[in-house]
N, C-alpha and C. Protein backbone atom coordinates (compact mmCIF):
# COMPACT_ATOMS: atom_id res chain seq x y z
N UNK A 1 0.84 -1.17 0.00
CA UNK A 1 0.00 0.00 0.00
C UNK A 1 0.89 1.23 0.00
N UNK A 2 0.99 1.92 -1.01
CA UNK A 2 1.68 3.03 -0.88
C UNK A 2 1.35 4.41 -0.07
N UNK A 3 1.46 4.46 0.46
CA UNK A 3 1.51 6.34 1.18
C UNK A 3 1.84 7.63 0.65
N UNK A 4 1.06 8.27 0.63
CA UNK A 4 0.93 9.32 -0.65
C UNK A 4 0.27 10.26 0.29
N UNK A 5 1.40 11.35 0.23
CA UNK A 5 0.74 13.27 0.46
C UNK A 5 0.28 13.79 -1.01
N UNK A 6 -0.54 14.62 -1.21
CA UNK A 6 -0.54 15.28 -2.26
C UNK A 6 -1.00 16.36 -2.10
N UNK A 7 -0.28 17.14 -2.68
CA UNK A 7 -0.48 18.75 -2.93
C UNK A 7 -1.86 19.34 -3.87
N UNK A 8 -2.58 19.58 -3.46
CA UNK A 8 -4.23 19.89 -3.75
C UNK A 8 -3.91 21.24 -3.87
N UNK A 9 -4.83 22.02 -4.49
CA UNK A 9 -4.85 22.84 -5.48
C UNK A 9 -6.66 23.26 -5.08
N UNK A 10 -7.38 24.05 -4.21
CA UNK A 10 -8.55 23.87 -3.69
C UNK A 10 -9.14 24.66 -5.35
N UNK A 11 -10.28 23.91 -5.08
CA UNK A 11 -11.22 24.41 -6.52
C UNK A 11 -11.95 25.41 -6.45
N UNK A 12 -11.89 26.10 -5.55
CA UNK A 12 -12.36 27.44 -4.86
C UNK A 12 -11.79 28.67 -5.14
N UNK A 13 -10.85 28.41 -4.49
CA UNK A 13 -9.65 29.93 -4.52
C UNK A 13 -8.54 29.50 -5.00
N UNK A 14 -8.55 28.18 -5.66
CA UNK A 14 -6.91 28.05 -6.00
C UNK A 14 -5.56 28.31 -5.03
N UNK A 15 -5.81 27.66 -3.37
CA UNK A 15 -4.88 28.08 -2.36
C UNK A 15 -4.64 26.26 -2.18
N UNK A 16 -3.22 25.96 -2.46
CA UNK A 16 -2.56 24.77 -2.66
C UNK A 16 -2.15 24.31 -0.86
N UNK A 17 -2.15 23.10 -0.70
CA UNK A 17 -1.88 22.75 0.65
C UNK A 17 -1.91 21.31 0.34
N UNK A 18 -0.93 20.50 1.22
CA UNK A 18 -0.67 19.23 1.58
C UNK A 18 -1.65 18.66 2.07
N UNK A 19 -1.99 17.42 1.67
CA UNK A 19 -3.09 16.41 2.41
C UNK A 19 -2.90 14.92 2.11
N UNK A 20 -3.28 14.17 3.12
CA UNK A 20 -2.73 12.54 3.12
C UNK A 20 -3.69 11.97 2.41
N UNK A 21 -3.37 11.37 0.86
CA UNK A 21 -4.03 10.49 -0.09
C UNK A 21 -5.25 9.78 0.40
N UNK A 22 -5.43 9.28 1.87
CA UNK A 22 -5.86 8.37 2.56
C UNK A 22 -6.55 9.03 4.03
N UNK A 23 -7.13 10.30 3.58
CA UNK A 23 -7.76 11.02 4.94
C UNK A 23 -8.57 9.77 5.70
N UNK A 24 -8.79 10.39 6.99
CA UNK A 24 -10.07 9.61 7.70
C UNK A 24 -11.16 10.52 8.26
N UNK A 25 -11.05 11.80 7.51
CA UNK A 25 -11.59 12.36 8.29
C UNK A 25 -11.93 14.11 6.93
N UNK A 26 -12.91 14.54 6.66
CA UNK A 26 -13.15 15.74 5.48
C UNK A 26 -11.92 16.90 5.98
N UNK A 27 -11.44 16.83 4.95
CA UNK A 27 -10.35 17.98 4.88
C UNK A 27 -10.68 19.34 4.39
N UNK A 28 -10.79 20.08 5.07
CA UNK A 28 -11.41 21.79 4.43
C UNK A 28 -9.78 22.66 3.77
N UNK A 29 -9.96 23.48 3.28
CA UNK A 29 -9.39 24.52 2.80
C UNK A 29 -8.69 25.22 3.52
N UNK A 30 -7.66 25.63 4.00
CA UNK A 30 -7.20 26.43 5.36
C UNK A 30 -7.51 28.11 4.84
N UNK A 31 -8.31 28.27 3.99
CA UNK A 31 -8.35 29.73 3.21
C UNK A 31 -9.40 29.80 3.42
N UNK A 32 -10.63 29.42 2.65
CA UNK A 32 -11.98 29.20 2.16
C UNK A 32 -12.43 28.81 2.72
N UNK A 33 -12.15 27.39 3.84
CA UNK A 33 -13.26 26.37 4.18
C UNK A 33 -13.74 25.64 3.39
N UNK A 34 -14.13 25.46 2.33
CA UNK A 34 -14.23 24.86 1.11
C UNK A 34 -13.63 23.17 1.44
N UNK A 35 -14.39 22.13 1.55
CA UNK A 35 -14.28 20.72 1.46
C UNK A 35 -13.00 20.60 0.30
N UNK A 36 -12.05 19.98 0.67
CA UNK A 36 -10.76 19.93 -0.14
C UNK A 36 -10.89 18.18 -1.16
N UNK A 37 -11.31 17.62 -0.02
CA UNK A 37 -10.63 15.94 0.30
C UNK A 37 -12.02 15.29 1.27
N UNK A 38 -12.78 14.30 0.26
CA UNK A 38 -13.38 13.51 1.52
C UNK A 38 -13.45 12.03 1.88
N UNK A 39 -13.13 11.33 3.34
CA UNK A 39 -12.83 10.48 2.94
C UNK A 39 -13.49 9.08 2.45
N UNK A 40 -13.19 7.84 1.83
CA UNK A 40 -14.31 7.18 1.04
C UNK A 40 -13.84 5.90 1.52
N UNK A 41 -13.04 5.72 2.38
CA UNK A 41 -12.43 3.89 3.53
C UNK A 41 -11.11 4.10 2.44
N UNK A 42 -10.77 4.98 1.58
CA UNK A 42 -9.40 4.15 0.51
C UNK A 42 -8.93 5.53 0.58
N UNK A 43 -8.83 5.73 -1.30
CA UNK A 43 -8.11 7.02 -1.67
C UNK A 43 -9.37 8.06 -1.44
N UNK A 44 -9.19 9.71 -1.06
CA UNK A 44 -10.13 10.57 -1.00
C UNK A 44 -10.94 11.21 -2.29
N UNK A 45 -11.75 11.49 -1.96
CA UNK A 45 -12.79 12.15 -3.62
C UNK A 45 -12.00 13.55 -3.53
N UNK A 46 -11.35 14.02 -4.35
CA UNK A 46 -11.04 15.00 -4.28
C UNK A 46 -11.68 16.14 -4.86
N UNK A 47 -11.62 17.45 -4.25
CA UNK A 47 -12.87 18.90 -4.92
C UNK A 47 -11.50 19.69 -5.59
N UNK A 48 -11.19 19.56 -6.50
CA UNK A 48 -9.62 20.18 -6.92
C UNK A 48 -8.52 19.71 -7.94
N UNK A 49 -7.62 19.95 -7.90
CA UNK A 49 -6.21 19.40 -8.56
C UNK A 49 -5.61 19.44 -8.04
N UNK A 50 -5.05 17.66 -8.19
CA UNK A 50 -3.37 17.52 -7.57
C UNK A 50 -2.30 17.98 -8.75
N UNK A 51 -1.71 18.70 -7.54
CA UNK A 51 -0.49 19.58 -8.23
C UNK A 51 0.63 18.45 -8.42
N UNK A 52 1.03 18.02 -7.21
CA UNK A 52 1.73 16.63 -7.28
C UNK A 52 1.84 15.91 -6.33
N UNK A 53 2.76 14.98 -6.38
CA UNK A 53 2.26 13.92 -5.55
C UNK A 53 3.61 13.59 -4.71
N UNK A 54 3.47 13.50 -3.42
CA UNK A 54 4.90 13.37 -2.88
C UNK A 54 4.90 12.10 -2.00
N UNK A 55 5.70 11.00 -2.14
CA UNK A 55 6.30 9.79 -1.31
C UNK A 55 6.55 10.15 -0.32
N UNK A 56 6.16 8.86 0.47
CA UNK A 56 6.71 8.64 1.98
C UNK A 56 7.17 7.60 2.33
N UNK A 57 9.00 8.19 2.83
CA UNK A 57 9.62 6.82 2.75
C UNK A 57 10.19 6.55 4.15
């Protein structure tokens, strides 16, 4: 199972921030409030673009 941060890109205001591939929990916007990331038991539904994707080793 790989572990994956990814850099989101909110679909709102376009204000980029780190979030774990694998939330457990709805991730908001630290700008907007705006639902970023929600989680679905796996990978999150994302409201946005990943900018990229960063390993954890």
């Amino acid at each position: 199972m790989a572990q994956k941060f990814l850099k989101v890109e909110c679909g709102e205001c376009g204000n980029q921030q780190k979030i774990y591939s694998r939330p457990a929990s709805k991730v908001e916007c630290m700008v907007c409030s705006e639902p970023i990331a929600k989680p679905t038991g796996g990978k999150a539904e994302l409201n946005g673009n990943v900018v990229t994707e960063l390993e954890v080793e």
